[in-house]
PDB file of N, CA and C in Angstrom:
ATOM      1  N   UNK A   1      -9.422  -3.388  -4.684  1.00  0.00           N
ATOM      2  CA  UNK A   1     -10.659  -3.155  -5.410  1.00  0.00           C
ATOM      3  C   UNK A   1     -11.564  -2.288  -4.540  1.00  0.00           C
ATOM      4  N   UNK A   2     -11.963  -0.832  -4.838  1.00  0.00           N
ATOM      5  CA  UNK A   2     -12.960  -0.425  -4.228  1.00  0.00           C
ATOM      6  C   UNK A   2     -14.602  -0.921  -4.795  1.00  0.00           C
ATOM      7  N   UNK A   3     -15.643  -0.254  -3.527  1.00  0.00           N
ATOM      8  CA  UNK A   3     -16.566  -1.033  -3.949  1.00  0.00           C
ATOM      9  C   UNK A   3     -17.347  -0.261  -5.300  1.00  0.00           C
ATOM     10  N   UNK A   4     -17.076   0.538  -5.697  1.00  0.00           N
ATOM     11  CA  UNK A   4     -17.300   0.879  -7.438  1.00  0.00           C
ATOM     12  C   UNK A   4     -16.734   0.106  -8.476  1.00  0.00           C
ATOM     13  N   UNK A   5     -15.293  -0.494  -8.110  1.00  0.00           N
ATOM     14  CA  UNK A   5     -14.901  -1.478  -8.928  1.00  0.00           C
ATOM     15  C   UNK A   5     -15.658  -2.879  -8.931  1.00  0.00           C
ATOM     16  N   UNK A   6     -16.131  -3.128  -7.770  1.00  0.00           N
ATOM     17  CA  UNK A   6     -16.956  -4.087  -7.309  1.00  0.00           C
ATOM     18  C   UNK A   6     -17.998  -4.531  -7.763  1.00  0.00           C
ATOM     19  N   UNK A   7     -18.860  -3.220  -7.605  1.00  0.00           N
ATOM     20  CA  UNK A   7     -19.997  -2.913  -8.709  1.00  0.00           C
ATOM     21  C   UNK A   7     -19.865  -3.380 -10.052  1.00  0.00           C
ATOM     22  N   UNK A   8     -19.017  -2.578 -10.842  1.00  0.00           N
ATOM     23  CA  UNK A   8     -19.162  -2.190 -12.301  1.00  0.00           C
ATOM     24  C   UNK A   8     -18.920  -3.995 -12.752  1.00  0.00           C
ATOM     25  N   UNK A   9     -17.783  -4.550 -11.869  1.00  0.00           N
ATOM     26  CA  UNK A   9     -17.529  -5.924 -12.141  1.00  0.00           C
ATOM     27  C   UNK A   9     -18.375  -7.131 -11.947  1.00  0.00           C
ATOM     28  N   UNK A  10     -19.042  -6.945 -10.994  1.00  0.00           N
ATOM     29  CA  UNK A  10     -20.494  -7.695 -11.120  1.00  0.00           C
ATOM     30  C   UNK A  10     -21.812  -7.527 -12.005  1.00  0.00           C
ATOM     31  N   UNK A  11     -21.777  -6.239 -12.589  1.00  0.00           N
ATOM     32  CA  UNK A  11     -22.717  -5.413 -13.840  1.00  0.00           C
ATOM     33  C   UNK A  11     -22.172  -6.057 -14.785  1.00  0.00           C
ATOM     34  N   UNK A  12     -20.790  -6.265 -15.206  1.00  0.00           N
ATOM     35  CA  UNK A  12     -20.254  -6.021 -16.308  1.00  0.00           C
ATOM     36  C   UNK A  12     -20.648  -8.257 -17.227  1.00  0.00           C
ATOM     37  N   UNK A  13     -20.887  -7.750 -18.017  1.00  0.00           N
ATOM     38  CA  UNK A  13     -21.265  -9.380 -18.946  1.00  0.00           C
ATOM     39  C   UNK A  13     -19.820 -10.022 -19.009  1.00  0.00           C
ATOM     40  N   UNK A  14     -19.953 -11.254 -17.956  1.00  0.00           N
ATOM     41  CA  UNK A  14     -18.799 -11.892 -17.706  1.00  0.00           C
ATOM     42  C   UNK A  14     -18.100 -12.688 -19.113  1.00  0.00           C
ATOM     43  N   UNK A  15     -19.356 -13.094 -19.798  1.00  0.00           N
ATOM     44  CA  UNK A  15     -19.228 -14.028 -21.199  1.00  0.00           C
ATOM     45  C   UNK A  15     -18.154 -12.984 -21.893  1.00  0.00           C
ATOM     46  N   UNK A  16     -18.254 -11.807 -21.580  1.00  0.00           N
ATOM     47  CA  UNK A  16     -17.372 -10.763 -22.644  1.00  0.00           C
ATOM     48  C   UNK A  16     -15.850 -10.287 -21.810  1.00  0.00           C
ATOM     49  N   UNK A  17     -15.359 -10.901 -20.877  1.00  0.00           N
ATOM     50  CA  UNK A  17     -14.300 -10.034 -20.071  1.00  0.00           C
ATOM     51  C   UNK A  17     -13.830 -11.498 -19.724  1.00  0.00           C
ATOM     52  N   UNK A  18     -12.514 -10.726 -19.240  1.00  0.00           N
ATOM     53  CA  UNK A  18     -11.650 -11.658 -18.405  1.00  0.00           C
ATOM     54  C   UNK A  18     -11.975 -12.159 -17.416  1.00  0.00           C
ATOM     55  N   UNK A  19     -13.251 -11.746 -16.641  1.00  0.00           N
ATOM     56  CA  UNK A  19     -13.131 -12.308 -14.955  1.00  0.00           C
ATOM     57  C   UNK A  19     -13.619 -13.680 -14.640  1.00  0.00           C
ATOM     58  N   UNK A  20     -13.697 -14.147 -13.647  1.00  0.00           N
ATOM     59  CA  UNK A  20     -14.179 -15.504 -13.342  1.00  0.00           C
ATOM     60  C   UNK A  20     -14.627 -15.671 -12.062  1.00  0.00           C
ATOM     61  N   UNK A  21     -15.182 -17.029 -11.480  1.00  0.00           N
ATOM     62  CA  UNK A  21     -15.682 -16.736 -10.415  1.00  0.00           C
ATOM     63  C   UNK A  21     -14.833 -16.482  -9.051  1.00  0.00           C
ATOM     64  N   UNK A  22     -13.364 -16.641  -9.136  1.00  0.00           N
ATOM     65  CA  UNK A  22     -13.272 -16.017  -7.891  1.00  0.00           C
ATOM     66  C   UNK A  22     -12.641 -14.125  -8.076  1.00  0.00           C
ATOM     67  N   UNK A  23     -12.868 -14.016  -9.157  1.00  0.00           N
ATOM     68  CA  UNK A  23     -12.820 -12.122  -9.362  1.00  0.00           C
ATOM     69  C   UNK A  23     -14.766 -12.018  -8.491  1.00  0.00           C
ATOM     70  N   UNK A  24     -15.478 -12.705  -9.420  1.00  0.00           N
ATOM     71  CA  UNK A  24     -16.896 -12.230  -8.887  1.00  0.00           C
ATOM     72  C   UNK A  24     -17.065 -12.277  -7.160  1.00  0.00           C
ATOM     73  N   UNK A  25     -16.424 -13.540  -6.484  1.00  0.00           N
ATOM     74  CA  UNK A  25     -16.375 -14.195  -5.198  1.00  0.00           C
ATOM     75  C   UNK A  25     -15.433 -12.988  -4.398  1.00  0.00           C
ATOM     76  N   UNK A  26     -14.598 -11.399  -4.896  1.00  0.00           N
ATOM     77  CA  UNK A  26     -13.838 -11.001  -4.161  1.00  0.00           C
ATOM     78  C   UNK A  26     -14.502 -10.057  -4.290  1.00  0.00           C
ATOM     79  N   UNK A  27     -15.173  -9.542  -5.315  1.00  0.00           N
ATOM     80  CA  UNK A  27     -16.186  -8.178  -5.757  1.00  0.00           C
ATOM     81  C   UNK A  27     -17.272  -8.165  -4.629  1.00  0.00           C
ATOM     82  N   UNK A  28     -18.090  -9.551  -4.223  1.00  0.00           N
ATOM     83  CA  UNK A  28     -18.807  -9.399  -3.278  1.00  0.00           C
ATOM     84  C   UNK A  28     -18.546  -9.549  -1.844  1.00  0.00           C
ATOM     85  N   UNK A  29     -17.123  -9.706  -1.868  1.00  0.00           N
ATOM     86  CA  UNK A  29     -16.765  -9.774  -0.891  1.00  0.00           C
ATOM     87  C   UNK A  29     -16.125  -8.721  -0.081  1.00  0.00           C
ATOM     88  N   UNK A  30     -16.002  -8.177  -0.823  1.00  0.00           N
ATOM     89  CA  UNK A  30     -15.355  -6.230  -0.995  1.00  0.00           C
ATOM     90  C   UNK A  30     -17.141  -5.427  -0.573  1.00  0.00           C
ATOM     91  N   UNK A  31     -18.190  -5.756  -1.214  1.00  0.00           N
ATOM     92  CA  UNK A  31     -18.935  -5.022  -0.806  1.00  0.00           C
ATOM     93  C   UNK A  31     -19.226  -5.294   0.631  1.00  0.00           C
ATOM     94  N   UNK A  32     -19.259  -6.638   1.322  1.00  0.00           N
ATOM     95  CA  UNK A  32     -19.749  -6.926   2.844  1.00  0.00           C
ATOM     96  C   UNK A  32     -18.684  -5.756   3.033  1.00  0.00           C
ATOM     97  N   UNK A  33     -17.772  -6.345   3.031  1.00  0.00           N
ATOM     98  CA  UNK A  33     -16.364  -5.684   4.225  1.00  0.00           C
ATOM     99  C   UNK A  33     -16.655  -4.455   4.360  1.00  0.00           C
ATOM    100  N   UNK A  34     -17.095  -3.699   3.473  1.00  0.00           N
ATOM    101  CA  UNK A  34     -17.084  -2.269   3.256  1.00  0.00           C
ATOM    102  C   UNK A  34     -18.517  -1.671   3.293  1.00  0.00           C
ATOM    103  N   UNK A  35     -19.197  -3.275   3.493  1.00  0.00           N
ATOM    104  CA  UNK A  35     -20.741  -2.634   4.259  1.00  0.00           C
ATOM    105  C   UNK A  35     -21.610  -1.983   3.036  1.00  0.00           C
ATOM    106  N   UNK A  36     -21.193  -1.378   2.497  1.00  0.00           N
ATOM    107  CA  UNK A  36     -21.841  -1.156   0.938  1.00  0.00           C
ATOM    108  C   UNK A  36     -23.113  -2.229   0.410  1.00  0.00           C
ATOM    109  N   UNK A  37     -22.682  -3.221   0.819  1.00  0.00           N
ATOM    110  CA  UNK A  37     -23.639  -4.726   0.208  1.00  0.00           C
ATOM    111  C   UNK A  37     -24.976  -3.838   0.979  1.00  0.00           C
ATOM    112  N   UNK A  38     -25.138  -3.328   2.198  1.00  0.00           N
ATOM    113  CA  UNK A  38     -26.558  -2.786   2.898  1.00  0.00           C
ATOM    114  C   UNK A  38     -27.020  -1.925   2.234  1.00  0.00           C
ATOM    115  N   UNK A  39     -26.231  -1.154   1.020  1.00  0.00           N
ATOM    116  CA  UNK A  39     -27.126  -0.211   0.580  1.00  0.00           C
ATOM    117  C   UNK A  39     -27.421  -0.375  -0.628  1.00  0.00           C
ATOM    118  N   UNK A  40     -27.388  -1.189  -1.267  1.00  0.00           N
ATOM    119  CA  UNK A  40     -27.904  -1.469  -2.602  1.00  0.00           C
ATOM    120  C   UNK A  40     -28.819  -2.143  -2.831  1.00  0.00           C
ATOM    121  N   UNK A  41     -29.377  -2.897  -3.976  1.00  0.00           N
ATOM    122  CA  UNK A  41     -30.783  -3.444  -4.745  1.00  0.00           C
ATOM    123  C   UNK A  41     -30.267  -5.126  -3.742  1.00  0.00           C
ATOM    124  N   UNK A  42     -31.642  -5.434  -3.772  1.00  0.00           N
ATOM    125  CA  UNK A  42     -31.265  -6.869  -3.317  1.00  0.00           C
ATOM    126  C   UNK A  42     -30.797  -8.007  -3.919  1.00  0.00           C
ATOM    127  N   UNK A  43     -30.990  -7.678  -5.308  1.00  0.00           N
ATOM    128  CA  UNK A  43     -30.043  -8.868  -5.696  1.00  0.00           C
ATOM    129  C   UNK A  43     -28.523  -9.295  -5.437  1.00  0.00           C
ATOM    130  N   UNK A  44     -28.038  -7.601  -4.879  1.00  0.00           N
ATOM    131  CA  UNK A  44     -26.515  -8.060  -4.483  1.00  0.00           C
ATOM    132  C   UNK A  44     -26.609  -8.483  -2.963  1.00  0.00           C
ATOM    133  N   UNK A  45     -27.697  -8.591  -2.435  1.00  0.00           N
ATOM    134  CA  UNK A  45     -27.399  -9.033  -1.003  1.00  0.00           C
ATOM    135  C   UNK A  45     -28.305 -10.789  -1.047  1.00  0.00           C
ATOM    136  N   UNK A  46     -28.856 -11.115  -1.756  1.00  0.00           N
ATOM    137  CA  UNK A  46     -29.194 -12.495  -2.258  1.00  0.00           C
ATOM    138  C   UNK A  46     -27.915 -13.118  -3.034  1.00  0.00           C
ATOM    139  N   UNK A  47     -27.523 -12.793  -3.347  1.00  0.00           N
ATOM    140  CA  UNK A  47     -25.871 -12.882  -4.260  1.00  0.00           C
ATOM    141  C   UNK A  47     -24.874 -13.611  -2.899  1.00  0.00           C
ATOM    142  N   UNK A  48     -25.088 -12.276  -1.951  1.00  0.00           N
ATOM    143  CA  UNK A  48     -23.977 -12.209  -0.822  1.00  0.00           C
ATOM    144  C   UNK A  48     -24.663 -13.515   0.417  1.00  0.00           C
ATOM    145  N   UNK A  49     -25.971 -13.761   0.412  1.00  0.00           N
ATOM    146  CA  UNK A  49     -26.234 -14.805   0.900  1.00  0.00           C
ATOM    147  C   UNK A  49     -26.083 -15.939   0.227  1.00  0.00           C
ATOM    148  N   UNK A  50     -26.730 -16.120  -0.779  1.00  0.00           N
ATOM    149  CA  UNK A  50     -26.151 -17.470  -1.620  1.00  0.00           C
ATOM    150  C   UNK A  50     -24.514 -17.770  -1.344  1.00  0.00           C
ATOM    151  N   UNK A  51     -23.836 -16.600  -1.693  1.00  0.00           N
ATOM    152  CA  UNK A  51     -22.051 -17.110  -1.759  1.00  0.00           C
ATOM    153  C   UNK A  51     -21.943 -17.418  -0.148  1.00  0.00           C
ATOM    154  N   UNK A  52     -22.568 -16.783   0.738  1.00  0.00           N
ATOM    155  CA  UNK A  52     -22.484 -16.642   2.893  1.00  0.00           C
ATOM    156  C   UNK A  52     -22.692 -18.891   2.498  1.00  0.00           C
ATOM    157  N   UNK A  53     -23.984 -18.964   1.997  1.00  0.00           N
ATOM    158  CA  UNK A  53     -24.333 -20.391   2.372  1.00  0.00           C
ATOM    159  C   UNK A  53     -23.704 -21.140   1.764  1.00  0.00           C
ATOM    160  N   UNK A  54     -22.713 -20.907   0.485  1.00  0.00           N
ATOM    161  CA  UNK A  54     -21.758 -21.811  -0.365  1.00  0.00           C
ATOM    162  C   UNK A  54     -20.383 -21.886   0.318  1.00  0.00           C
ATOM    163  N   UNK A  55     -20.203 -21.140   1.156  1.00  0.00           N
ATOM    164  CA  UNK A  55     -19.405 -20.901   2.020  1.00  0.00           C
ATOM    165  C   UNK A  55     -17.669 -19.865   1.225  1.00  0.00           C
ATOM    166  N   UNK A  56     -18.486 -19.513   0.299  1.00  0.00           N
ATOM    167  CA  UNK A  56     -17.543 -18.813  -0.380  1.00  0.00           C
ATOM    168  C   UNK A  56     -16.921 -17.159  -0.070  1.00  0.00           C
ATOM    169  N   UNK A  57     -17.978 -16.763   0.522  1.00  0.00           N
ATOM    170  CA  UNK A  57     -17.745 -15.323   1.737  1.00  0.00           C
ATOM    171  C   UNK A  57     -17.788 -15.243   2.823  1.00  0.00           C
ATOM    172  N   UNK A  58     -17.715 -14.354   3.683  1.00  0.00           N
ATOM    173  CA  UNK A  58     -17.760 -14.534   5.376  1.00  0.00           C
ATOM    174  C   UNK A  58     -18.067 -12.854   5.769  1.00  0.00           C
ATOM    175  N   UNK A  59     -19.600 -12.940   6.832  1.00  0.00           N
ATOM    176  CA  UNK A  59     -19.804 -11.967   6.884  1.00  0.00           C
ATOM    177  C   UNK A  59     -18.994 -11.510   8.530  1.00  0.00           C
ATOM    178  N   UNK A  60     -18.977 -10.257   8.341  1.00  0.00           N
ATOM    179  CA  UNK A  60     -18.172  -9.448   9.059  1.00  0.00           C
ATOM    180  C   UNK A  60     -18.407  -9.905  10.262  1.00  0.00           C
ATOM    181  N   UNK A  61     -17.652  -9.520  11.350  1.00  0.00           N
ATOM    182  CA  UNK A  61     -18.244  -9.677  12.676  1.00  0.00           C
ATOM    183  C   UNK A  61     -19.155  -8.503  13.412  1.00  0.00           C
ATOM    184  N   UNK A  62     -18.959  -7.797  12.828  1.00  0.00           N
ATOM    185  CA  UNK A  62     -20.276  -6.547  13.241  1.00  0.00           C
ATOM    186  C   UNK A  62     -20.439  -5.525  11.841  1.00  0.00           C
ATOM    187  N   UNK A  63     -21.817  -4.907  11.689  1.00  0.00           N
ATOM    188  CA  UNK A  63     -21.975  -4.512  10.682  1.00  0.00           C
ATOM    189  C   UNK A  63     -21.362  -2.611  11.210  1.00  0.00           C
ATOM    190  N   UNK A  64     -20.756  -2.356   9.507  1.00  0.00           N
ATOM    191  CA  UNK A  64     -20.668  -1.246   9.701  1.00  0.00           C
ATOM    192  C   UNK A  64     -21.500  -0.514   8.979  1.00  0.00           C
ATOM    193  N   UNK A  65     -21.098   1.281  10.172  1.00  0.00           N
ATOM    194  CA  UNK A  65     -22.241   2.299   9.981  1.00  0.00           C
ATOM    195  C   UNK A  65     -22.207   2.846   8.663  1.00  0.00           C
TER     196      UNK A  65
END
């Protein structure tokens, strides 16, 4: 999954698609890895903390540039 797929899949109205929460749990987990999560609106990085404290993601060991 790149992080455009990532995107569009966290945009996209889950009530209407196939995905579930661990498609949503790999989408944001694709954006840390790929550091992307730093450049977007904050709701995807409140997203990426909520899932950090549910213990459902794991942030990187150093951030990339």
């Amino acid at each position: 999954m790149t992080p455009l797929d990532a995107i569009n899949l966290l945009e996209s109205d889950i009530n209407d698609t196939d995905y579930d929460l661990t498609d949503c749990v790999e989408a944001v987990q694709v954006l840390i890895d790929s550091g992307t999560i730093y450049h977007l609106q904050g709701y995807y990085q409140r997203l990426a903390s909520d899932m950090f404290d549910e213990g459902l993601v794991t942030m990187p060991e150093s951030t990339p540039l």
